[in-house]
C-alpha atoms as a PDB file:
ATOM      1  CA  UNK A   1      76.902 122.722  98.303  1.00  0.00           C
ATOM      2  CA  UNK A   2      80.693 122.141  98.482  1.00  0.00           C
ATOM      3  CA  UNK A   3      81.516 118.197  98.008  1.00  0.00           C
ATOM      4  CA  UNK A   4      84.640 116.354  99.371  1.00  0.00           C
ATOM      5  CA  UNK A   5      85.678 112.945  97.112  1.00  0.00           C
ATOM      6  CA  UNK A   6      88.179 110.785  97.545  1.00  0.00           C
ATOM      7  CA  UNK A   7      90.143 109.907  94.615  1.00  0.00           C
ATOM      8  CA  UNK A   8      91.562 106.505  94.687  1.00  0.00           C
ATOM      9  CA  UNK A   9      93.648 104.865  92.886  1.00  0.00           C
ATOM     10  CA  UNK A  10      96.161 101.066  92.557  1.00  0.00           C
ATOM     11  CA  UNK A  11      98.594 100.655  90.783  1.00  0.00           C
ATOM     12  CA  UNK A  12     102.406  99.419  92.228  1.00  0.00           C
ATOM     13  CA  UNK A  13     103.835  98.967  89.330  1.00  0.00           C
ATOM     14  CA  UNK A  14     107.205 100.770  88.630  1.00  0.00           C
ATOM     15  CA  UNK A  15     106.539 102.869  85.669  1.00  0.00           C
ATOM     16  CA  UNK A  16     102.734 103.657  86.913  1.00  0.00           C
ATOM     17  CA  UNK A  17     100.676 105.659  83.928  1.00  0.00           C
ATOM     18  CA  UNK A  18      97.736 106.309  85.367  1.00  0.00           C
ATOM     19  CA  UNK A  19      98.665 108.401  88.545  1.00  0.00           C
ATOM     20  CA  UNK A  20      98.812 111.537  85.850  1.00  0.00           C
ATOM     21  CA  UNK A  21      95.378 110.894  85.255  1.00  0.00           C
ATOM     22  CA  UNK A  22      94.805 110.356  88.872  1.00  0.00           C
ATOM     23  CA  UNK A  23      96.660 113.737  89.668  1.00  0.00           C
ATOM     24  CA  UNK A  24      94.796 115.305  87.234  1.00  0.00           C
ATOM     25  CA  UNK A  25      91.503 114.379  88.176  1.00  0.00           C
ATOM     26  CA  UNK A  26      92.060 115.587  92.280  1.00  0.00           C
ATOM     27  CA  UNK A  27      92.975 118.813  90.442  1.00  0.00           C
ATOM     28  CA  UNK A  28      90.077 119.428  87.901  1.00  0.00           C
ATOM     29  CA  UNK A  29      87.626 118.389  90.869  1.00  0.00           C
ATOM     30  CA  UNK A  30      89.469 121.510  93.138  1.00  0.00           C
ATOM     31  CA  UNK A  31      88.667 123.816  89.938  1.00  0.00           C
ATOM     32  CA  UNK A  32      85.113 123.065  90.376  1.00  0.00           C
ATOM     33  CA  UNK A  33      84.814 124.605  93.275  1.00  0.00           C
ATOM     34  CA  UNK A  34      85.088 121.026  95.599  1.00  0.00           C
ATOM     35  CA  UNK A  35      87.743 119.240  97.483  1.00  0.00           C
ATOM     36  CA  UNK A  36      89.205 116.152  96.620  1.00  0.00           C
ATOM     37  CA  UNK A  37      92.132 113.674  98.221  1.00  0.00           C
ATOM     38  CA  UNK A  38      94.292 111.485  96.068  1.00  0.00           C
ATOM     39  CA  UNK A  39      94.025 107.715  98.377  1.00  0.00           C
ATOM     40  CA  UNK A  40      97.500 105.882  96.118  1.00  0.00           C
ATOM     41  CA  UNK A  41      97.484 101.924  97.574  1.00  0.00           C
ATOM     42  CA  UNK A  42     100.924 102.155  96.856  1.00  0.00           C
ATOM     43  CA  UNK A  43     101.631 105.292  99.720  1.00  0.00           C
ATOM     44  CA  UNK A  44      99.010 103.588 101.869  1.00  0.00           C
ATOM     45  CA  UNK A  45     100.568 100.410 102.467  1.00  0.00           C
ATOM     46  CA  UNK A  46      97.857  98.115 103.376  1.00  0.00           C
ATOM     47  CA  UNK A  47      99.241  94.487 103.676  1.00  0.00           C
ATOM     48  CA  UNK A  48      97.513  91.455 101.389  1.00  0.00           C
ATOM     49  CA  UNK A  49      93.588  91.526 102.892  1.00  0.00           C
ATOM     50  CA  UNK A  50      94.317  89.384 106.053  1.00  0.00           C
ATOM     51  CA  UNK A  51      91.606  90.814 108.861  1.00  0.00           C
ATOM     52  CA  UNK A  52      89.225  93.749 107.313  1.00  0.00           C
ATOM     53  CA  UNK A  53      89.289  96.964 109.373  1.00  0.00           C
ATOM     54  CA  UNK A  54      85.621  95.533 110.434  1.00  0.00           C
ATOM     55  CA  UNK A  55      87.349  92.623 111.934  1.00  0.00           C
ATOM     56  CA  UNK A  56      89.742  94.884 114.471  1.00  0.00           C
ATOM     57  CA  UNK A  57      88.930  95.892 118.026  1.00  0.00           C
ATOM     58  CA  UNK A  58      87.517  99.215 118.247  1.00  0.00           C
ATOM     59  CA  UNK A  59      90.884 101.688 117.881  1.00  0.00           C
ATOM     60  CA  UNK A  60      93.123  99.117 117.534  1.00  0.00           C
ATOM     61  CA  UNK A  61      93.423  98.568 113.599  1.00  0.00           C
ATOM     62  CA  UNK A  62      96.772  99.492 111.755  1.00  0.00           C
ATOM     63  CA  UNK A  63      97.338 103.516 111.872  1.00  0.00           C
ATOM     64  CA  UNK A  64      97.040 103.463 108.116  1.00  0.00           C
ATOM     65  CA  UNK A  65      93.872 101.508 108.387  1.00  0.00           C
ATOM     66  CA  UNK A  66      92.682 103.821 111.142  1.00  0.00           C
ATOM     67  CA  UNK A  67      93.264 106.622 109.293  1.00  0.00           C
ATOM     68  CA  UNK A  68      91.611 105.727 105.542  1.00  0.00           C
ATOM     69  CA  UNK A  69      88.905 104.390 107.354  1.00  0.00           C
ATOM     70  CA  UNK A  70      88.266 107.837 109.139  1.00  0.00           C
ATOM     71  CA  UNK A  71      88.607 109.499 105.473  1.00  0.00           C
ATOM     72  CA  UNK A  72      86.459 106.998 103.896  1.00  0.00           C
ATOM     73  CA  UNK A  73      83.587 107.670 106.474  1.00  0.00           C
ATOM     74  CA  UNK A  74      83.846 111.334 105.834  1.00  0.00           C
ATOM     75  CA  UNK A  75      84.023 111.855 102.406  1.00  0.00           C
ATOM     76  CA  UNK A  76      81.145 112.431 100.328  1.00  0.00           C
ATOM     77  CA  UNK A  77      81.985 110.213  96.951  1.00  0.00           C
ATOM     78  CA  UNK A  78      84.485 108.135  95.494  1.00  0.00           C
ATOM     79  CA  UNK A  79      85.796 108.414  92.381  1.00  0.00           C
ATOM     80  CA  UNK A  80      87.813 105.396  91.548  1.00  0.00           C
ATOM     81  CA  UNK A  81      90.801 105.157  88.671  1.00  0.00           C
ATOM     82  CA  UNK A  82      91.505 101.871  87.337  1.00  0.00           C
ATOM     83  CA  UNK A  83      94.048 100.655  84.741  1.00  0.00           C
ATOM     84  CA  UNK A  84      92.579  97.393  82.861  1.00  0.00           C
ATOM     85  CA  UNK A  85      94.962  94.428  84.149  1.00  0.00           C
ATOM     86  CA  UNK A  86      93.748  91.035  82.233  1.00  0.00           C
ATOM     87  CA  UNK A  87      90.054  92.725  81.667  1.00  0.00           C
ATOM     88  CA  UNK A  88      90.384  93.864  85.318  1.00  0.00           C
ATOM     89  CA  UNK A  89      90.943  96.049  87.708  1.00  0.00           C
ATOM     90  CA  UNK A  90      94.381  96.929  89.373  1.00  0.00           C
ATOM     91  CA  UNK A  91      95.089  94.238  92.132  1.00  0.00           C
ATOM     92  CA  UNK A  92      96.121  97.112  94.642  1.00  0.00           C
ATOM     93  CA  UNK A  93      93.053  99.501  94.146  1.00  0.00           C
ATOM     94  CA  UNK A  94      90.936  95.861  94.983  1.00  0.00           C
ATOM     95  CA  UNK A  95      92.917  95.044  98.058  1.00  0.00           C
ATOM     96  CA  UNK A  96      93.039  98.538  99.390  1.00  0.00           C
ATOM     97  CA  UNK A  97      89.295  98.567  98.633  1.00  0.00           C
ATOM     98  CA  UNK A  98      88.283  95.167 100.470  1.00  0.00           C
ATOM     99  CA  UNK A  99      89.859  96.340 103.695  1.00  0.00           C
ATOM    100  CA  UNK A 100      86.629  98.193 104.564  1.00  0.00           C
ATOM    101  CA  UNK A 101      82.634  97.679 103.605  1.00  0.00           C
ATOM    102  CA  UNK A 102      80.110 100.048 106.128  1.00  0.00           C
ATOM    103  CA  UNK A 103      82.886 102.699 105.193  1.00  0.00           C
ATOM    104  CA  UNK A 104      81.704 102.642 102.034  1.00  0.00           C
ATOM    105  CA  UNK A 105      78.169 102.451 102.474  1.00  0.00           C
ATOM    106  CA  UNK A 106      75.290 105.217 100.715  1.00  0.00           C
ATOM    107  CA  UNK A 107      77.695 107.446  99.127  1.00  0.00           C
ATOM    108  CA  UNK A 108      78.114 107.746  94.783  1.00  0.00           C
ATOM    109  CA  UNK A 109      81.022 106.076  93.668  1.00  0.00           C
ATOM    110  CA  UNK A 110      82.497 106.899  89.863  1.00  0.00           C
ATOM    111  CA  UNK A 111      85.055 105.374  87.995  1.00  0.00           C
ATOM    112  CA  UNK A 112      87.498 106.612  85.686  1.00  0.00           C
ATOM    113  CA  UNK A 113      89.451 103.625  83.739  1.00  0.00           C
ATOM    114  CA  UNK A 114      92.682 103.406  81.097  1.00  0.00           C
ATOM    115  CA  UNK A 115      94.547 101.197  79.137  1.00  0.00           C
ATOM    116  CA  UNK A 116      97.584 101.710  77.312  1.00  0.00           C
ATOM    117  CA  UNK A 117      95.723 100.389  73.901  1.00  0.00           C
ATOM    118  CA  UNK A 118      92.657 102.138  72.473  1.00  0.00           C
ATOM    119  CA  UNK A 119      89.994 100.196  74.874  1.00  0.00           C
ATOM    120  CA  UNK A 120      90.588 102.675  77.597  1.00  0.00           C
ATOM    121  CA  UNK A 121      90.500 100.309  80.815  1.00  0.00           C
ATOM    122  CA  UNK A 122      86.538  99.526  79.646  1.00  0.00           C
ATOM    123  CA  UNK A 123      86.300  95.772  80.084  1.00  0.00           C
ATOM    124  CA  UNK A 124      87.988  96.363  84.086  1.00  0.00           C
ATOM    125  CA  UNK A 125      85.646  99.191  84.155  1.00  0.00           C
ATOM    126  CA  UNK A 126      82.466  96.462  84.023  1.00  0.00           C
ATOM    127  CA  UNK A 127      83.597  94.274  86.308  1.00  0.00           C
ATOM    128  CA  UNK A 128      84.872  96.758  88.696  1.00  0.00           C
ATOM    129  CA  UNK A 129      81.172  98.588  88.324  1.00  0.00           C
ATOM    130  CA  UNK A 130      79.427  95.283  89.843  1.00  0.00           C
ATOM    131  CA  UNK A 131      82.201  95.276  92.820  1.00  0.00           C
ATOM    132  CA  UNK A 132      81.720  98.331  94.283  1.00  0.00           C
ATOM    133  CA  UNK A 133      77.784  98.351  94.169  1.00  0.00           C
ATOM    134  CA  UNK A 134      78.196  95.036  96.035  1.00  0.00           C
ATOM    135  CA  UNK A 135      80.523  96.739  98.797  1.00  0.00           C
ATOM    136  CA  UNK A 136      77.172  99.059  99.083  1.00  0.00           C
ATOM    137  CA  UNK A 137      78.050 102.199  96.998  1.00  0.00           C
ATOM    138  CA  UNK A 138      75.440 104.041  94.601  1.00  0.00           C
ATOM    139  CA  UNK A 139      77.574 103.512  91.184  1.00  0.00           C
ATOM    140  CA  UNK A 140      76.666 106.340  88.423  1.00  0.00           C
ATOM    141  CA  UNK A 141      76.302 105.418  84.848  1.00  0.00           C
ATOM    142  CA  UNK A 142      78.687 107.763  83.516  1.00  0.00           C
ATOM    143  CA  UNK A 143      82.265 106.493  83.049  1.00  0.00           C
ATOM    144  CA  UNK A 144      85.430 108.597  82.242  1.00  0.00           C
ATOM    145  CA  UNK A 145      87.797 106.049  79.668  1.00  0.00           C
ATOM    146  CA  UNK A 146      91.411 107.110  79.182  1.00  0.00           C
ATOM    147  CA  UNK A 147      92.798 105.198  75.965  1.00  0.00           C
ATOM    148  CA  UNK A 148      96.791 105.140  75.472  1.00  0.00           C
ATOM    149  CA  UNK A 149      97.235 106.489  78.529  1.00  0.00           C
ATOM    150  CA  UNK A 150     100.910 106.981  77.951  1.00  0.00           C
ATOM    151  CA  UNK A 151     100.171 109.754  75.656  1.00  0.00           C
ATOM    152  CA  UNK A 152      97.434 111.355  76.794  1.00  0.00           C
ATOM    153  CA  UNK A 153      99.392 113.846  78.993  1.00  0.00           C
ATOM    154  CA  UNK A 154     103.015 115.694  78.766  1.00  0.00           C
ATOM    155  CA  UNK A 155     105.174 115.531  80.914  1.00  0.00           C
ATOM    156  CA  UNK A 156     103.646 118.000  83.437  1.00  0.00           C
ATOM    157  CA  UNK A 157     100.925 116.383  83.092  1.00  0.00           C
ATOM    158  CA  UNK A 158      98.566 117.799  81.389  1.00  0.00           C
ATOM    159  CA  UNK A 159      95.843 116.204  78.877  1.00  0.00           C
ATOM    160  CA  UNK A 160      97.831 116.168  75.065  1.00  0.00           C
ATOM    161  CA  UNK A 161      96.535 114.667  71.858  1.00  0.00           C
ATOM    162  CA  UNK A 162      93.657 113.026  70.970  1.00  0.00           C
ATOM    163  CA  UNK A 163      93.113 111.328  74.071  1.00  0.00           C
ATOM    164  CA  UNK A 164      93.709 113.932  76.589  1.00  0.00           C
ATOM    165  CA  UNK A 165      90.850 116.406  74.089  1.00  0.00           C
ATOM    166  CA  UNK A 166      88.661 113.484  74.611  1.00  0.00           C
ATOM    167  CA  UNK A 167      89.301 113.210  78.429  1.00  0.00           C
ATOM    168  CA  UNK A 168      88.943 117.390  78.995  1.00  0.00           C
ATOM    169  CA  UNK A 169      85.754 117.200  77.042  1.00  0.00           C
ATOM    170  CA  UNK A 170      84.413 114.526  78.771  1.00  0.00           C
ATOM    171  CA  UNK A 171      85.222 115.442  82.254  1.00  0.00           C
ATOM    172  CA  UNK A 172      82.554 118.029  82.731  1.00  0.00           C
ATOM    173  CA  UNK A 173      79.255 115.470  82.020  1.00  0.00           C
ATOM    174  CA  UNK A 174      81.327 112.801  84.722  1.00  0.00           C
ATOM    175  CA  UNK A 175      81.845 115.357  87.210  1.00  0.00           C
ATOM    176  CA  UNK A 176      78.061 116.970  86.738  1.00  0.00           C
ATOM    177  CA  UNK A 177      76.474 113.178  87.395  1.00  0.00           C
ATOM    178  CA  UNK A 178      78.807 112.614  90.206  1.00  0.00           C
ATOM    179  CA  UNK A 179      77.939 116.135  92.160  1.00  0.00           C
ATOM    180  CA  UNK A 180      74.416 115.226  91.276  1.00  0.00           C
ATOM    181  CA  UNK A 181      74.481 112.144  92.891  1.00  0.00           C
ATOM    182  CA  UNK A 182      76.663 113.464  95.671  1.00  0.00           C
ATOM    183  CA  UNK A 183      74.017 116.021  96.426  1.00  0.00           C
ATOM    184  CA  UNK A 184      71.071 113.794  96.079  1.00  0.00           C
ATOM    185  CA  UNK A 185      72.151 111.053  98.645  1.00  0.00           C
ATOM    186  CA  UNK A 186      73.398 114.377 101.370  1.00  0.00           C
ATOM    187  CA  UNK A 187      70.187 115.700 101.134  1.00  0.00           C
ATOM    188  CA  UNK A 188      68.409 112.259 101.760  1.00  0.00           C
ATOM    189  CA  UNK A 189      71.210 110.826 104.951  1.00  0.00           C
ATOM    190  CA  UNK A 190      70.084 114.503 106.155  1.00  0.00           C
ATOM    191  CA  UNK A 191      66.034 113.786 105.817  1.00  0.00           C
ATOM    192  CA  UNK A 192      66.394 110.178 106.958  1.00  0.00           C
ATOM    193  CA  UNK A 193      69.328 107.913 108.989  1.00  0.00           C
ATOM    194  CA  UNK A 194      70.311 104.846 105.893  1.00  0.00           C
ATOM    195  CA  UNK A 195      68.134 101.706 107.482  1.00  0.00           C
ATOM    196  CA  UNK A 196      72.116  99.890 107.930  1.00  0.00           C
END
């Protein structure tokens, strides 16, 4: 059962970390056989949350709205990568996320989180957990932490040191519960329409 997932990921700042991690994730999901998208805030574009794409006229929402929300609908989980910003998540990845809510709806959602310190993005990782069940997605329990993420790839980017052993051997378990979950809510939107 081939899977398509949207990787997203937030942050603007200057010198931004975690898009290795986010680059290397789109890639070890294409390895397993799948397809996967990288969604960067920053390349979107999307202004400060003023109308939600909900909120526009049928067709007549930004092209860069139009277009997300068109990937979003067809996309069969979300996989989410979050630095830890003040225990939470990356301003940009929120925004860009609020911009849409039926998009979102019945389709597993997984988050991978980082920090530059040894905590690994946890503590935006719990918050960030209750937001997107909220905005109506089917959160899995397994969680992919990054600590130091400065060091945990080279500079092609690929996993080095401690961190980046951790993140290769943890990758397969994530990945299994999130085609597992992928799989189980296909087969159930193809037995029954979601009620909303």
């Amino acid at each position: 059962m081939s899977r398509h997932i949207l990787v997203f990921y937030g942050s603007y700042r200057r010198d931004r970390q975690g898009i290795k991690l986010a680059h290397w994730l789109v890639e070890a999901i294409k390895a397993r056989g799948d397809s996967a998208e990288l969604i960067d805030a920053k390349a979107v574009g999307l202004p400060m949350l003023d109308r939600m794409y909900k909120e526009y006229p049928r067709g007549e929402a930004p092209p860069a709205m139009e277009e997300l929300a068109a990937k979003i609908r067809a996309a069969d989980g979300f996989l989410f990568v979050t630095g830890e910003y003040n225990w939470g998540p990356q301003p940009g990845l929120k925004n860009l996320t609020d911009h849409f809510l039926e998009e979102w709806f019945w389709r597993p959602a997984a988050i991978a989180c980082y920090s530059a310190g040894p905590w690994s993005g946890v503590r935006a990782m719990m918050g960030w957990r209750d937001i997107l069940g909220e905005m109506g997605m089917a959160v899995i329990s397994s969680i992919l932490p990054v600590g130091r993420i400065g060091g945990a790839f080279d500079a092609d980017g690929k996993p080095t040191g401690d961190d980046g052993a951790r993140l290769e051997k943890s990758f397969p378990r994530f990945a299994d519960d999130l085609d597992w979950w992928i799989d189980a809510a296909k087969v159930q939107r193809a037995a029954k329409a979601p009620p909303y």
